[in-house]
PDB file of N, CA and C in Angstrom:
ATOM      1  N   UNK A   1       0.833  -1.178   0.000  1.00  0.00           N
ATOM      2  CA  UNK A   1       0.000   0.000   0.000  1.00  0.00           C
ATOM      3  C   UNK A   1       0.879   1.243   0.000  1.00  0.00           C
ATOM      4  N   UNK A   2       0.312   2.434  -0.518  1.00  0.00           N
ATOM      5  CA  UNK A   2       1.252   3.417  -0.514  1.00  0.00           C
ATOM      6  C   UNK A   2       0.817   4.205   0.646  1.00  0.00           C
ATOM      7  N   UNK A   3       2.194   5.014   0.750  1.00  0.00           N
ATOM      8  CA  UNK A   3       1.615   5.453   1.898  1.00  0.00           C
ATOM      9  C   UNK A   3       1.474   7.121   1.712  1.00  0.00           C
ATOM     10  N   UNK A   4       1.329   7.775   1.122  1.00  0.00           N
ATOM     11  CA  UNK A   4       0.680   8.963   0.499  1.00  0.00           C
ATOM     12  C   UNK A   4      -1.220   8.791  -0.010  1.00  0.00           C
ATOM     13  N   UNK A   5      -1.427   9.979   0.472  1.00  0.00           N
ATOM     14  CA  UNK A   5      -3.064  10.121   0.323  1.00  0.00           C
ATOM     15  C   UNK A   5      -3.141  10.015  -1.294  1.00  0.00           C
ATOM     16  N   UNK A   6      -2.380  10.504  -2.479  1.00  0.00           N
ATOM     17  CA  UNK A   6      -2.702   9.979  -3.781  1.00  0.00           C
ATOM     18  C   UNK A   6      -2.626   8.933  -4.052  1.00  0.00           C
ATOM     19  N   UNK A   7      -1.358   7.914  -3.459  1.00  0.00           N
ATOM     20  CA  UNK A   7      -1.338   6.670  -3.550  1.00  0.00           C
ATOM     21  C   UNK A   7      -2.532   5.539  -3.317  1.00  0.00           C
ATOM     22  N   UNK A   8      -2.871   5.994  -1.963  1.00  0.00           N
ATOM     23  CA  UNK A   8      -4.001   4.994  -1.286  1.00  0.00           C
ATOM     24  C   UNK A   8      -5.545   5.527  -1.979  1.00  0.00           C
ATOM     25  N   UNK A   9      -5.904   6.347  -2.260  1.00  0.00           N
ATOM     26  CA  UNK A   9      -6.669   7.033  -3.356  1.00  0.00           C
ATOM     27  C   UNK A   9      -7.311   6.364  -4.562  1.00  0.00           C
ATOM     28  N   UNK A  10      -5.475   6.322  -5.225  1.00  0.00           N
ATOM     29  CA  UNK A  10      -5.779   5.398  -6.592  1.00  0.00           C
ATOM     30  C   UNK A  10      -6.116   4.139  -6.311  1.00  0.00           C
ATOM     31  N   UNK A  11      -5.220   3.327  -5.364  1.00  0.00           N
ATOM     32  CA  UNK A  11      -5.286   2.210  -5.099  1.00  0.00           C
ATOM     33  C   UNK A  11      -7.061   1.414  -4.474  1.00  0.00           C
ATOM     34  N   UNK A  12      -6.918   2.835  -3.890  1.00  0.00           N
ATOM     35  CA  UNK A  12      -8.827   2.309  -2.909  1.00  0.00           C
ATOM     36  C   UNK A  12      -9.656   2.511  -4.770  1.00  0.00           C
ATOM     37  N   UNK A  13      -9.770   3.107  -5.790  1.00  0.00           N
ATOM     38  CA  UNK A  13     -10.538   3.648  -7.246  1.00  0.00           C
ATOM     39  C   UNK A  13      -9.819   1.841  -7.952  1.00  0.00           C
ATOM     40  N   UNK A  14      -8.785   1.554  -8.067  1.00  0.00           N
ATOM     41  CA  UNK A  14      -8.727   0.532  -8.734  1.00  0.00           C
ATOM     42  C   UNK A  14      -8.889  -0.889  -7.908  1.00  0.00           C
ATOM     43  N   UNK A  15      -9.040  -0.633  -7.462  1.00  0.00           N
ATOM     44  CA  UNK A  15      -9.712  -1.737  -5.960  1.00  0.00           C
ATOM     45  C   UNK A  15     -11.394  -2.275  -6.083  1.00  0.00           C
ATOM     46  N   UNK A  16     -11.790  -0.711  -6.879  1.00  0.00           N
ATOM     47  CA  UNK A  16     -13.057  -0.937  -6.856  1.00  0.00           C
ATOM     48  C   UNK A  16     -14.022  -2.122  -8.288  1.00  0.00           C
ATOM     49  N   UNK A  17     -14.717  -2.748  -7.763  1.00  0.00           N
ATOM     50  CA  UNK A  17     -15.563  -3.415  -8.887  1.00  0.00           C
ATOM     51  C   UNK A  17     -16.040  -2.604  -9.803  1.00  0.00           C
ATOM     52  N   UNK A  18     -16.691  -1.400  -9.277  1.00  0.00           N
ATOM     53  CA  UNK A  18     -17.215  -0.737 -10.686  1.00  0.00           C
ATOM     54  C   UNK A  18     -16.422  -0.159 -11.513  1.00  0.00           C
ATOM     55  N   UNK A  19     -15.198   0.018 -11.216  1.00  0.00           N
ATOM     56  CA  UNK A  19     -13.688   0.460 -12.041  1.00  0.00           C
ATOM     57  C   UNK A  19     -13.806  -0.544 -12.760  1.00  0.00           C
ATOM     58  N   UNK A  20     -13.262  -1.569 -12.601  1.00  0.00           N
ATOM     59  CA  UNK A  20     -12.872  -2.133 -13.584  1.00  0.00           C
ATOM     60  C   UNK A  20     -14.526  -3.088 -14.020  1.00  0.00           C
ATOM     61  N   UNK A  21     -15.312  -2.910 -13.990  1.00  0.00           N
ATOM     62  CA  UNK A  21     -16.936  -2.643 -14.947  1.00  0.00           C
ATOM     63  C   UNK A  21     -16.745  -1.745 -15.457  1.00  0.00           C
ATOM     64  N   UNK A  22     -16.458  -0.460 -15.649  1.00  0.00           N
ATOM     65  CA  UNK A  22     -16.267   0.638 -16.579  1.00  0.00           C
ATOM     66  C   UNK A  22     -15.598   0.496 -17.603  1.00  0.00           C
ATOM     67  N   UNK A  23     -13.996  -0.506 -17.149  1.00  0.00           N
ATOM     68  CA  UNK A  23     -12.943  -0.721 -17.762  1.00  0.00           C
ATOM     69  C   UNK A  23     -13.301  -1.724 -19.174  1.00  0.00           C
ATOM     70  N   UNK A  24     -14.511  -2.946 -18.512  1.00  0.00           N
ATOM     71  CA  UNK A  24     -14.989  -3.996 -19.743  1.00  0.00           C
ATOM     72  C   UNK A  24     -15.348  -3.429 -20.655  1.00  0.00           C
ATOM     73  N   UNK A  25     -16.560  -2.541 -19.674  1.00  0.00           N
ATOM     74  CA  UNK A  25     -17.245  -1.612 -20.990  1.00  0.00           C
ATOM     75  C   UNK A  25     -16.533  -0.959 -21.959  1.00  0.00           C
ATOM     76  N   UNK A  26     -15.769   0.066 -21.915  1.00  0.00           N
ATOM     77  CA  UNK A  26     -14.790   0.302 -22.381  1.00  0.00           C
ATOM     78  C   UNK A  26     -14.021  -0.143 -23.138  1.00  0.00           C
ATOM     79  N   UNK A  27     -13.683  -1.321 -23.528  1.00  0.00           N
ATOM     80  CA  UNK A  27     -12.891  -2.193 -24.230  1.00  0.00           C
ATOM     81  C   UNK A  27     -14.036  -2.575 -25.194  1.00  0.00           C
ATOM     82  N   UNK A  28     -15.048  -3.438 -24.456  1.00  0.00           N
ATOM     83  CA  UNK A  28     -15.790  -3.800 -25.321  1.00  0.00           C
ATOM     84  C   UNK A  28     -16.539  -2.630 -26.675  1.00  0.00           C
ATOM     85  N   UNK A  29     -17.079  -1.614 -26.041  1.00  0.00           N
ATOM     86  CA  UNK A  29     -17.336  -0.576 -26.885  1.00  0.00           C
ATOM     87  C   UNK A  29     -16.056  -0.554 -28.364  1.00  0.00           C
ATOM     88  N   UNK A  30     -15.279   0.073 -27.607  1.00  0.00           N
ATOM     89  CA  UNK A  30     -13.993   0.501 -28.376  1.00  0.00           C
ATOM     90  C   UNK A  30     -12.820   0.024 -29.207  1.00  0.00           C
ATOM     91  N   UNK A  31     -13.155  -1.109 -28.211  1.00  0.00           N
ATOM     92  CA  UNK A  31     -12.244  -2.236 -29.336  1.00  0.00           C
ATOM     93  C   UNK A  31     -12.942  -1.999 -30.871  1.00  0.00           C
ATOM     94  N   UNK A  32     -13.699  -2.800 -31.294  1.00  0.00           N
ATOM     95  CA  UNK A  32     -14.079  -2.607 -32.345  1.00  0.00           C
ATOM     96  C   UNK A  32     -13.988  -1.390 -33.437  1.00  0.00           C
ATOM     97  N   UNK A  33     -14.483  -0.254 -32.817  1.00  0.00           N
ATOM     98  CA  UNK A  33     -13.870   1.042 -33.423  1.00  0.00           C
ATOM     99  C   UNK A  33     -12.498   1.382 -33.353  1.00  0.00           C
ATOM    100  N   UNK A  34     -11.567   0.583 -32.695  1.00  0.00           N
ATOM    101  CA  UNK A  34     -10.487   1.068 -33.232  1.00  0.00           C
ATOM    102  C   UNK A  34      -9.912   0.058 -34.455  1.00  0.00           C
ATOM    103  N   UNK A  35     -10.338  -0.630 -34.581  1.00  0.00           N
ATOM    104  CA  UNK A  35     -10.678  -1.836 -35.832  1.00  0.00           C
ATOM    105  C   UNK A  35     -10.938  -1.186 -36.891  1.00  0.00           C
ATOM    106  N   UNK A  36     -11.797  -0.474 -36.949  1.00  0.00           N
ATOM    107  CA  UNK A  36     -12.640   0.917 -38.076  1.00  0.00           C
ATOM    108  C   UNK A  36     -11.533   1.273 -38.414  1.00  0.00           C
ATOM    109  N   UNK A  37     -10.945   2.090 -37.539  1.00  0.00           N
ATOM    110  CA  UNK A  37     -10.095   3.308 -37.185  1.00  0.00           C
ATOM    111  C   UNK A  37      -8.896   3.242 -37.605  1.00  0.00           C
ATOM    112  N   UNK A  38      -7.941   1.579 -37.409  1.00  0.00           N
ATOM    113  CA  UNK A  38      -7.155   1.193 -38.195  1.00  0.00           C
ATOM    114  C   UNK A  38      -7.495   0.573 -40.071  1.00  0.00           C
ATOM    115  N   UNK A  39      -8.504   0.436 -39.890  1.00  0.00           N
ATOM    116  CA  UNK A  39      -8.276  -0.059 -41.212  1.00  0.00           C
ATOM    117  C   UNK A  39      -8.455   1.700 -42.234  1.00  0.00           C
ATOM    118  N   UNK A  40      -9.089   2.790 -41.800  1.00  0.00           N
ATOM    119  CA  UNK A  40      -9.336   3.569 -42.347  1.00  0.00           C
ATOM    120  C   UNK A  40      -7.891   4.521 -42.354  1.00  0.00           C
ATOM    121  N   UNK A  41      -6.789   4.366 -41.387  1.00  0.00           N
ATOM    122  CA  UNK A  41      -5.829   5.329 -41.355  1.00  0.00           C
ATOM    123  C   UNK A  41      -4.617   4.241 -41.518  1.00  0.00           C
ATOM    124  N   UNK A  42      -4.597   3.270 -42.513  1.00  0.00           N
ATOM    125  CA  UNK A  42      -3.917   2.477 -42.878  1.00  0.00           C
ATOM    126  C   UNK A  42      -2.963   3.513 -44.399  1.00  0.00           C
ATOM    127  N   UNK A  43      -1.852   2.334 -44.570  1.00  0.00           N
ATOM    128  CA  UNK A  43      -0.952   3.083 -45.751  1.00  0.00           C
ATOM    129  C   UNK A  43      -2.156   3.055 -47.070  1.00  0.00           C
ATOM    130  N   UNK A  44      -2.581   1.737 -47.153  1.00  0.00           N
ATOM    131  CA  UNK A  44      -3.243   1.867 -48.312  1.00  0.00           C
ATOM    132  C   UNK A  44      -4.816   2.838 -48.230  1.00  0.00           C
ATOM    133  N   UNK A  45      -5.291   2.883 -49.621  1.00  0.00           N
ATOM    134  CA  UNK A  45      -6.560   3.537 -49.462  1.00  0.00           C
ATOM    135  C   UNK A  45      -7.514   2.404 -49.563  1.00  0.00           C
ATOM    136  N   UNK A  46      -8.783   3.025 -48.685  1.00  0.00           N
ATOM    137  CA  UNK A  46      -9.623   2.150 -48.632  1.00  0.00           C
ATOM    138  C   UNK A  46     -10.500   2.114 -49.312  1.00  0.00           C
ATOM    139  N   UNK A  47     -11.475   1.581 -50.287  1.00  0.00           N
ATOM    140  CA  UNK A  47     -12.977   1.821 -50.494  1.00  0.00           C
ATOM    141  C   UNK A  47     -13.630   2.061 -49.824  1.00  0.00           C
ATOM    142  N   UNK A  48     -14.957   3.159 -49.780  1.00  0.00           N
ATOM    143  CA  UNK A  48     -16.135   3.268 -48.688  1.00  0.00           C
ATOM    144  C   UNK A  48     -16.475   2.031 -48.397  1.00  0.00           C
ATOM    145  N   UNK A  49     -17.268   1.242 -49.422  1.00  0.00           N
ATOM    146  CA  UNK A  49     -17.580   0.143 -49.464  1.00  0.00           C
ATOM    147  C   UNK A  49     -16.599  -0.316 -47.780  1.00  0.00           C
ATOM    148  N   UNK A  50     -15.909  -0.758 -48.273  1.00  0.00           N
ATOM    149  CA  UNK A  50     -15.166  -2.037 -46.981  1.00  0.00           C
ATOM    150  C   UNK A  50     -15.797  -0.998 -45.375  1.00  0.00           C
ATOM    151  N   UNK A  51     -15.412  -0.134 -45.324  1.00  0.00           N
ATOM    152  CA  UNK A  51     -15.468   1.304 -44.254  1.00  0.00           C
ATOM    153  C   UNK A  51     -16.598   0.471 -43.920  1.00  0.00           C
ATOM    154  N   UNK A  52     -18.028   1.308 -44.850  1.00  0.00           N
ATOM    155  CA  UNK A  52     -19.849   0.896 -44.476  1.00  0.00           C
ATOM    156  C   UNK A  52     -19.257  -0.457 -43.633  1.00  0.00           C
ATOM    157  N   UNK A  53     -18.807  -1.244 -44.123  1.00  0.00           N
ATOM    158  CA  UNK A  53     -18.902  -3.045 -44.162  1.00  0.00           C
ATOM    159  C   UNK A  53     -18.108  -3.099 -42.655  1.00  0.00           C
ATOM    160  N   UNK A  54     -16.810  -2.261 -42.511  1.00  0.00           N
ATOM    161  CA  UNK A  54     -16.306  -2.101 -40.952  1.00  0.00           C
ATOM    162  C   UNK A  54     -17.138  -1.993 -40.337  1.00  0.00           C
ATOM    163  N   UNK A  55     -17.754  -0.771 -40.101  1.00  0.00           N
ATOM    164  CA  UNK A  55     -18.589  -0.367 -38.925  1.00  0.00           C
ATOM    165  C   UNK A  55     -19.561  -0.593 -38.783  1.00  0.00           C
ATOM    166  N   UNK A  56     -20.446  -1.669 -39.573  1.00  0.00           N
ATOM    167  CA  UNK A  56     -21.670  -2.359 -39.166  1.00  0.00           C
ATOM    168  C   UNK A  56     -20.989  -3.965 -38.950  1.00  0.00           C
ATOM    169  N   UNK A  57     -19.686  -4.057 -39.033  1.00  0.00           N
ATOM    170  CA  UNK A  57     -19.509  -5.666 -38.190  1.00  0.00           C
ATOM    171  C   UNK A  57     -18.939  -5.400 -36.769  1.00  0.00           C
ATOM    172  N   UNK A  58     -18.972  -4.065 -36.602  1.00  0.00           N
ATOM    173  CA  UNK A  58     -18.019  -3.064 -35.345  1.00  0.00           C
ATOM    174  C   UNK A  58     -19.274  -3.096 -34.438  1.00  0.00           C
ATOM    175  N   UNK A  59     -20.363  -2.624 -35.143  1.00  0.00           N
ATOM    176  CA  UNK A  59     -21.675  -2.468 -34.567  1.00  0.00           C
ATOM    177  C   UNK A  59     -21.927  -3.547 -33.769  1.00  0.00           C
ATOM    178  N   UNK A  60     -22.358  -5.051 -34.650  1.00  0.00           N
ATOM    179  CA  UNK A  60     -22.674  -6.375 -34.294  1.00  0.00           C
ATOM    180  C   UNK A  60     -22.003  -6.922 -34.026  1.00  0.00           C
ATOM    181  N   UNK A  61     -20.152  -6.366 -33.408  1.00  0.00           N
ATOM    182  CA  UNK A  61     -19.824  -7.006 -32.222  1.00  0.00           C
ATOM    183  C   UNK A  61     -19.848  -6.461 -31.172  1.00  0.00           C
ATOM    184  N   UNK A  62     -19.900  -5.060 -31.481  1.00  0.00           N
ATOM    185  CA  UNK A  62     -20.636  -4.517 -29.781  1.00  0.00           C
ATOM    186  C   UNK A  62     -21.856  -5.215 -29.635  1.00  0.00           C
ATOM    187  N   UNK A  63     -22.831  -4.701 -30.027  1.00  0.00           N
ATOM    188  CA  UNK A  63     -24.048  -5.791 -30.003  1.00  0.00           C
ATOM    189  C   UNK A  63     -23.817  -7.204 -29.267  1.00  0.00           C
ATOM    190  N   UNK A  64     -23.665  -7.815 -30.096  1.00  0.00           N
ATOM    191  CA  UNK A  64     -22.920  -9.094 -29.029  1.00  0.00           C
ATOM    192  C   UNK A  64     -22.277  -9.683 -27.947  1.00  0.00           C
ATOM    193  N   UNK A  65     -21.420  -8.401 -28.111  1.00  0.00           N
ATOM    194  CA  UNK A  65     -20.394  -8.507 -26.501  1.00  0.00           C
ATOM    195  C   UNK A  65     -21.619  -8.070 -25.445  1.00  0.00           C
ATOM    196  N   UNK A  66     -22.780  -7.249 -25.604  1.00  0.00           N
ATOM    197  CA  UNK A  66     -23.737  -6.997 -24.531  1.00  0.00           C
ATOM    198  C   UNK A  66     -25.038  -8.231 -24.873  1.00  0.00           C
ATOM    199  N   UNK A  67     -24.845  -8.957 -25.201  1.00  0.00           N
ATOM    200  CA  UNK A  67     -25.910 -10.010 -25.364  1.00  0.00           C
ATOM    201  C   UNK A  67     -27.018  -9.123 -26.244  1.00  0.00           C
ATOM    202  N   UNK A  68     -26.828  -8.258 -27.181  1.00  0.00           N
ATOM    203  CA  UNK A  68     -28.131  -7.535 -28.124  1.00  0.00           C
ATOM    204  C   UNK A  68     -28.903  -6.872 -26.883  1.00  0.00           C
ATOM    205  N   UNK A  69     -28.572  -6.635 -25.108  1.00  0.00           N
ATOM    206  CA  UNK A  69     -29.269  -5.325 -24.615  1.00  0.00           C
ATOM    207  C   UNK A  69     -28.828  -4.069 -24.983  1.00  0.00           C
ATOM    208  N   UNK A  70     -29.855  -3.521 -25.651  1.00  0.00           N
ATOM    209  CA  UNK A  70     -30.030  -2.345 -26.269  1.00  0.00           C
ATOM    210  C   UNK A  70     -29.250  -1.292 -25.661  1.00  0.00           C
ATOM    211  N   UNK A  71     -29.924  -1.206 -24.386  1.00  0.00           N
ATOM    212  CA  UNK A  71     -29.524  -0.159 -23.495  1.00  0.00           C
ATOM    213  C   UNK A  71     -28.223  -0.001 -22.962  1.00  0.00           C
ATOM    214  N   UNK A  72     -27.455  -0.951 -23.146  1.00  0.00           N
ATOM    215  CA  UNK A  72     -25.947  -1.162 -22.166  1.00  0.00           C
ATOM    216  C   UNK A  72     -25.297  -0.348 -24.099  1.00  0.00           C
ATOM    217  N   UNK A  73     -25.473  -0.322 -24.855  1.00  0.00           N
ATOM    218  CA  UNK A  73     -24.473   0.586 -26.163  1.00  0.00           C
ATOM    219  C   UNK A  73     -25.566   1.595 -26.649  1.00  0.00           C
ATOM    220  N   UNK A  74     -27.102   1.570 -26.252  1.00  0.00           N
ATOM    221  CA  UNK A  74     -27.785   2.561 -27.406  1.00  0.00           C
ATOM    222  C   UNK A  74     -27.239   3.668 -27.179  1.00  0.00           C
ATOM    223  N   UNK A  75     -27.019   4.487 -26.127  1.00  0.00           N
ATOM    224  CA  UNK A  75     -26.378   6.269 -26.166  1.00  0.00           C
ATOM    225  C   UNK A  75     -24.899   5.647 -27.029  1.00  0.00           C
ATOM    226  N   UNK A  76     -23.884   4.782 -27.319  1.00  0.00           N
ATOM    227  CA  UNK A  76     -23.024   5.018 -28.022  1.00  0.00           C
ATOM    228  C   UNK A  76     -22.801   5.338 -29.257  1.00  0.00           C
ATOM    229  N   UNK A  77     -24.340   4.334 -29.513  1.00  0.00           N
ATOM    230  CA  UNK A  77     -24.502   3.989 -31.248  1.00  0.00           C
ATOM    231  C   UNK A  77     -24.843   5.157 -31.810  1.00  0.00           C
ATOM    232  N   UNK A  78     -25.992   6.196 -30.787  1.00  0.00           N
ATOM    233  CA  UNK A  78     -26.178   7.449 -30.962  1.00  0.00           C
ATOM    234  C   UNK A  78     -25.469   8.660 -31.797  1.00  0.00           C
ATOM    235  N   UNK A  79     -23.933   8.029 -30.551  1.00  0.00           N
ATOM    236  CA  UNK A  79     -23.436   9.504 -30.569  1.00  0.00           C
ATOM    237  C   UNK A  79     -22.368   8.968 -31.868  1.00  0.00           C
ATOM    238  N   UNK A  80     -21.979   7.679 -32.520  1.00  0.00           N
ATOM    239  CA  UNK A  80     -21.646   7.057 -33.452  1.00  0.00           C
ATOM    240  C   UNK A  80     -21.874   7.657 -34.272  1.00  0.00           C
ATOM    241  N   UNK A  81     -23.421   7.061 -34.513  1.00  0.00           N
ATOM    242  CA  UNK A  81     -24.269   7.319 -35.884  1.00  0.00           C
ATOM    243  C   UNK A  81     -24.534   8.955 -35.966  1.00  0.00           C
ATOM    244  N   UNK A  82     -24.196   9.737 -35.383  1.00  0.00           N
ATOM    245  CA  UNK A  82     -24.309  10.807 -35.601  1.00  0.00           C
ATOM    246  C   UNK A  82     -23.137  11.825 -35.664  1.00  0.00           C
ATOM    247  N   UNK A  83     -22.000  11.510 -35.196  1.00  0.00           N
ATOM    248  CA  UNK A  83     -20.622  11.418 -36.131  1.00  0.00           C
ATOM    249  C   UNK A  83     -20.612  10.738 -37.458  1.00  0.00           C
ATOM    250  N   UNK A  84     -20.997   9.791 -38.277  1.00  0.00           N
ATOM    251  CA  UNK A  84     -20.998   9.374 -39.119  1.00  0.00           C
ATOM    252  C   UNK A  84     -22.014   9.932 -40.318  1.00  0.00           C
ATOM    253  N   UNK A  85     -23.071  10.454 -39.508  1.00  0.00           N
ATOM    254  CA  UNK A  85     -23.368  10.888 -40.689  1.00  0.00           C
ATOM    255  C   UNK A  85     -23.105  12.348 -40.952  1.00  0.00           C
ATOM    256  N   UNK A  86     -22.870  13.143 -39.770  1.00  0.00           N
ATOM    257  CA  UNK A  86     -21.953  14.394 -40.033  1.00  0.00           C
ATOM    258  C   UNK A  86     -20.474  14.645 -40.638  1.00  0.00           C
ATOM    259  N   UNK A  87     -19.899  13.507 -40.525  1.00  0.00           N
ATOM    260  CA  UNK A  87     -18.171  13.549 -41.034  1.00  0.00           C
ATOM    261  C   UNK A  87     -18.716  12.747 -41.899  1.00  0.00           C
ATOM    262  N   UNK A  88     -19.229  11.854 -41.697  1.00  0.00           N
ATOM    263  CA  UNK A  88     -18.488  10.633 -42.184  1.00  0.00           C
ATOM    264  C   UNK A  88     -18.841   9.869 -44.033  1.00  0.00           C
ATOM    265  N   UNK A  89     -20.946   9.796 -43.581  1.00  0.00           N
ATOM    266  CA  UNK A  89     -21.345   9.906 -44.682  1.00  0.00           C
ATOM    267  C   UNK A  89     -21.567  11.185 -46.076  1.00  0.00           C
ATOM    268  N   UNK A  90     -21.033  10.879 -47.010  1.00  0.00           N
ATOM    269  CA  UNK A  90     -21.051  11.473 -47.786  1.00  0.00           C
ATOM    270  C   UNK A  90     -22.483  11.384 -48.626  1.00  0.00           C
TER     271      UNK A  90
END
């Protein structure tokens, strides 16, 4: 244990269950989009085509990783789909 009040702090925050529940979520969300994210800022160029085809198999593995409950990704898909069609879709 550390023995400074920042030390014991962090340690009591990563100690905690809902930390690292935040942390799954987190991965699970994001993983996938950074999947997108690499294939789109790769050397080569991409077709839209493949892109569309990324981020709806990005979608339906978030989807999946929450068993298809809606509610544990719908505010993500939200704020997704609405980056996408402001940047993204042309």
């Amino acid at each position: 244990m550390s023995k400074e009040a920042k030390g014991r702090e962090a340690t009591k925050i990563v100690l905690m269950p809902s930390f690292w529940n935040h942390v799954v979520f987190t991965l699970k969300v994001l993983t996938p989009f950074v999947h997108v994210l690499r294939l789109v800022d790769g050397e080569r160029k991409v077709a839209l085509g493949y892109i569309y085809e990324a981020m709806e198999k990005a979608k339906e593995t978030i989807m999946k990783s929450f068993s298809n409950n809606e509610s544990k990704y719908k505010d993500v898909f939200t704020i997704n789909d609405n980056r996408w069609t402001c940047q993204l879709h042309f």
